[in-house]
Protein backbone atom coordinates (compact mmCIF):
# COMPACT_ATOMS: atom_id res chain seq x y z
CA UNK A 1 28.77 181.34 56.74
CA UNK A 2 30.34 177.85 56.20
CA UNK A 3 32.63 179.22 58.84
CA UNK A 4 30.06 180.22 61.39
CA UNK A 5 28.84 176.52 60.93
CA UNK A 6 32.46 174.94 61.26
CA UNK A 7 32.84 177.46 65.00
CA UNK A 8 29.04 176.31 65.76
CA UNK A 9 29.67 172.84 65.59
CA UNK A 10 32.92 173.18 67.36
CA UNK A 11 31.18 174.47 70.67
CA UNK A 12 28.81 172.44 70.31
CA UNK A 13 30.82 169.57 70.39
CA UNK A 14 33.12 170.93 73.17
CA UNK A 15 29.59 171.13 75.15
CA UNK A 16 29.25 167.65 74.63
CA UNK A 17 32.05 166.62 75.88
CA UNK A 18 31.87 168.74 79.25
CA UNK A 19 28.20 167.23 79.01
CA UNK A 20 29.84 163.58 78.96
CA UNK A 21 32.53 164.63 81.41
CA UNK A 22 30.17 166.08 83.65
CA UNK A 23 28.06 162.90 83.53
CA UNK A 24 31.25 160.58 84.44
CA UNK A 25 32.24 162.57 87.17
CA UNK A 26 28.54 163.01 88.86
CA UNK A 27 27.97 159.12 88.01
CA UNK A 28 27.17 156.96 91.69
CA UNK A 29 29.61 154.62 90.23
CA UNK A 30 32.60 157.03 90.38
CA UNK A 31 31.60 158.64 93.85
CA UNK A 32 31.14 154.92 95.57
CA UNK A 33 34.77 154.32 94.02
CA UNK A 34 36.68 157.51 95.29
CA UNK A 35 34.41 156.63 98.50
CA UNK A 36 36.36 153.47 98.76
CA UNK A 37 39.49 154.70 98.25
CA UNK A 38 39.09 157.87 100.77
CA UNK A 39 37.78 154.50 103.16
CA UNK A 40 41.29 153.25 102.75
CA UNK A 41 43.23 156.46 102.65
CA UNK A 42 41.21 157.00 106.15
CA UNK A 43 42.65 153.37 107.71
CA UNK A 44 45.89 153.41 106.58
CA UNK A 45 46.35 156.70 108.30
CA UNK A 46 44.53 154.98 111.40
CA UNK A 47 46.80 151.74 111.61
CA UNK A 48 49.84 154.50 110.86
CA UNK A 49 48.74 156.19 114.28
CA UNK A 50 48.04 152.72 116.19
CA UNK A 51 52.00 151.70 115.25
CA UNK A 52 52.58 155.37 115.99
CA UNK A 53 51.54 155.32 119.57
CA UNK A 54 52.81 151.38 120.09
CA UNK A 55 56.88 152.85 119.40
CA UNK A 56 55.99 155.50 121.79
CA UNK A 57 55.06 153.39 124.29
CA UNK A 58 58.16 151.00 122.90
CA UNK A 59 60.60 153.66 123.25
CA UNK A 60 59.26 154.83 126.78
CA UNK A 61 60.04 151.23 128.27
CA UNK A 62 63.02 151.04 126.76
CA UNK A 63 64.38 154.67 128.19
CA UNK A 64 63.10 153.26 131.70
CA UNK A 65 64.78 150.36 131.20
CA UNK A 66 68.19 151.89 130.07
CA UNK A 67 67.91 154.19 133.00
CA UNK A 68 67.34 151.44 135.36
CA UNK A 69 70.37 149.19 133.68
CA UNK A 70 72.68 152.95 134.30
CA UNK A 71 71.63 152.75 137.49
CA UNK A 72 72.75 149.61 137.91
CA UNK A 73 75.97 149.85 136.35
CA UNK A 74 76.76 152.91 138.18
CA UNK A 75 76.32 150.77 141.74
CA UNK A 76 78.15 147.75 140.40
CA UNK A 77 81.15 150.00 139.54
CA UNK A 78 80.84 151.45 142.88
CA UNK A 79 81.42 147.87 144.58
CA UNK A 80 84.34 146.55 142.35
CA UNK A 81 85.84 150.02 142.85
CA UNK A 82 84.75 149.06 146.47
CA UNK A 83 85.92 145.85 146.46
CA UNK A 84 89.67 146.73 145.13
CA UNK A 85 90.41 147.92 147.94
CA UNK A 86 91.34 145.92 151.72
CA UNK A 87 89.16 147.86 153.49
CA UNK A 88 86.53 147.04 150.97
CA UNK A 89 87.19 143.50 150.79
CA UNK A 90 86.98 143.47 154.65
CA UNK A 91 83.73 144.61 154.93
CA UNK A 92 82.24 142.05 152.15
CA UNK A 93 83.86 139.35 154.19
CA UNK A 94 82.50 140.25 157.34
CA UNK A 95 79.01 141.04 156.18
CA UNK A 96 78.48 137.80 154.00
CA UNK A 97 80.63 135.38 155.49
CA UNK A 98 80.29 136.64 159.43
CA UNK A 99 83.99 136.03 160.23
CA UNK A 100 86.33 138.12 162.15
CA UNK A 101 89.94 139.03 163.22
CA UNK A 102 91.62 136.86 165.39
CA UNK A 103 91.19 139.09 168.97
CA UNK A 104 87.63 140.37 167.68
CA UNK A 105 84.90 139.57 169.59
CA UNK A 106 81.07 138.89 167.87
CA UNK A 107 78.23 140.31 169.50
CA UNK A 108 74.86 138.57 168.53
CA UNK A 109 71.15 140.18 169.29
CA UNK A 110 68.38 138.09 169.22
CA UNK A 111 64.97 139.24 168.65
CA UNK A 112 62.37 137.55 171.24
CA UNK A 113 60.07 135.44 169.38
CA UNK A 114 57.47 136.33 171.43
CA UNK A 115 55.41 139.69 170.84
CA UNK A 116 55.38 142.13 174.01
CA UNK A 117 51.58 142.06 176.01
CA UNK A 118 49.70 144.27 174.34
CA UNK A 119 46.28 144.66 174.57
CA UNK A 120 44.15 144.12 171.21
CA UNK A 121 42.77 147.25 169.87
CA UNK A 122 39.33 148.64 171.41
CA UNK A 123 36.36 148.12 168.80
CA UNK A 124 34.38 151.24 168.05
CA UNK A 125 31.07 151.33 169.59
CA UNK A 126 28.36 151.86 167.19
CA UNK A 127 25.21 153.77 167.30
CA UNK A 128 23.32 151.08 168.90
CA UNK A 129 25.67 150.13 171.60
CA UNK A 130 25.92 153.72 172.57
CA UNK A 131 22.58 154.01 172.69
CA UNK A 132 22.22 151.00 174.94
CA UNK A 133 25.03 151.91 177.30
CA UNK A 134 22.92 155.20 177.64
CA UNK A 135 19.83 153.92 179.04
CA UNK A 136 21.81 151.90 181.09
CA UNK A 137 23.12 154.62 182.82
């Protein structure tokens, strides 16, 4: 019997503490706490994604920008290759500098200044003015 009173007062002490555990765990001070926490949790993830979407953007303008500066190095070889030659050098000359071979002659068009007669647009009629030229007819 002593035994049966030892086991009895066992469970019921294990009860008591899933009772007290039970209490901790629904307590409004607990859930406001793990509230907070998730509340943090939620905007660290958020300012994670915000950075996230700023290096996309980052790396975007920088792949346009490495294209562009390819780009450019690909034409800039072009000229020097260009420009290593006579030929090449020739043409630089005469398009920057305007100078030619002795026995060459320059030919030089110039644009009028002023702008051939032409007759300023006709203004659409509106409803009105139609309607007048009608009853003058």
């Amino acid at each position: 019997m002593a035994e049966l009173l030892i086991y009895y007062n066992t469970l019921v002490r294990d009860l008591q503490e899933k009772r007290k555990w039970r209490k901790v765990l629904n307590s409004p001070i607990l859930l406001v706490v793990l509230l907070i926490i998730v509340a943090f949790l939620i905007n660290s993830n958020y300012n994670i994604y915000k950075k996230n979407q700023i290096v996309k953007m980052n790396r975007e303008e920088s792949d346009l920008r490495l294209s562009q500066l390819r780009e450019k190095n690909n034409r800039l070889t072009t000229d020097l290759d260009n420009l290593k030659t006579d030929r090449g050098i020739e043409e630089e000359l005469r398009n920057k500098f305007q100078v030619t071979k002795s026995g060459e002659e320059v030919l030089v068009v110039v644009d009028d200044d002023k702008p051939a007669d032409v007759p300023p647009p006709a203004i659409p009629k509106g409803y009105w003015d139609k309607f007048i030229d009608f009853l003058k007819q």
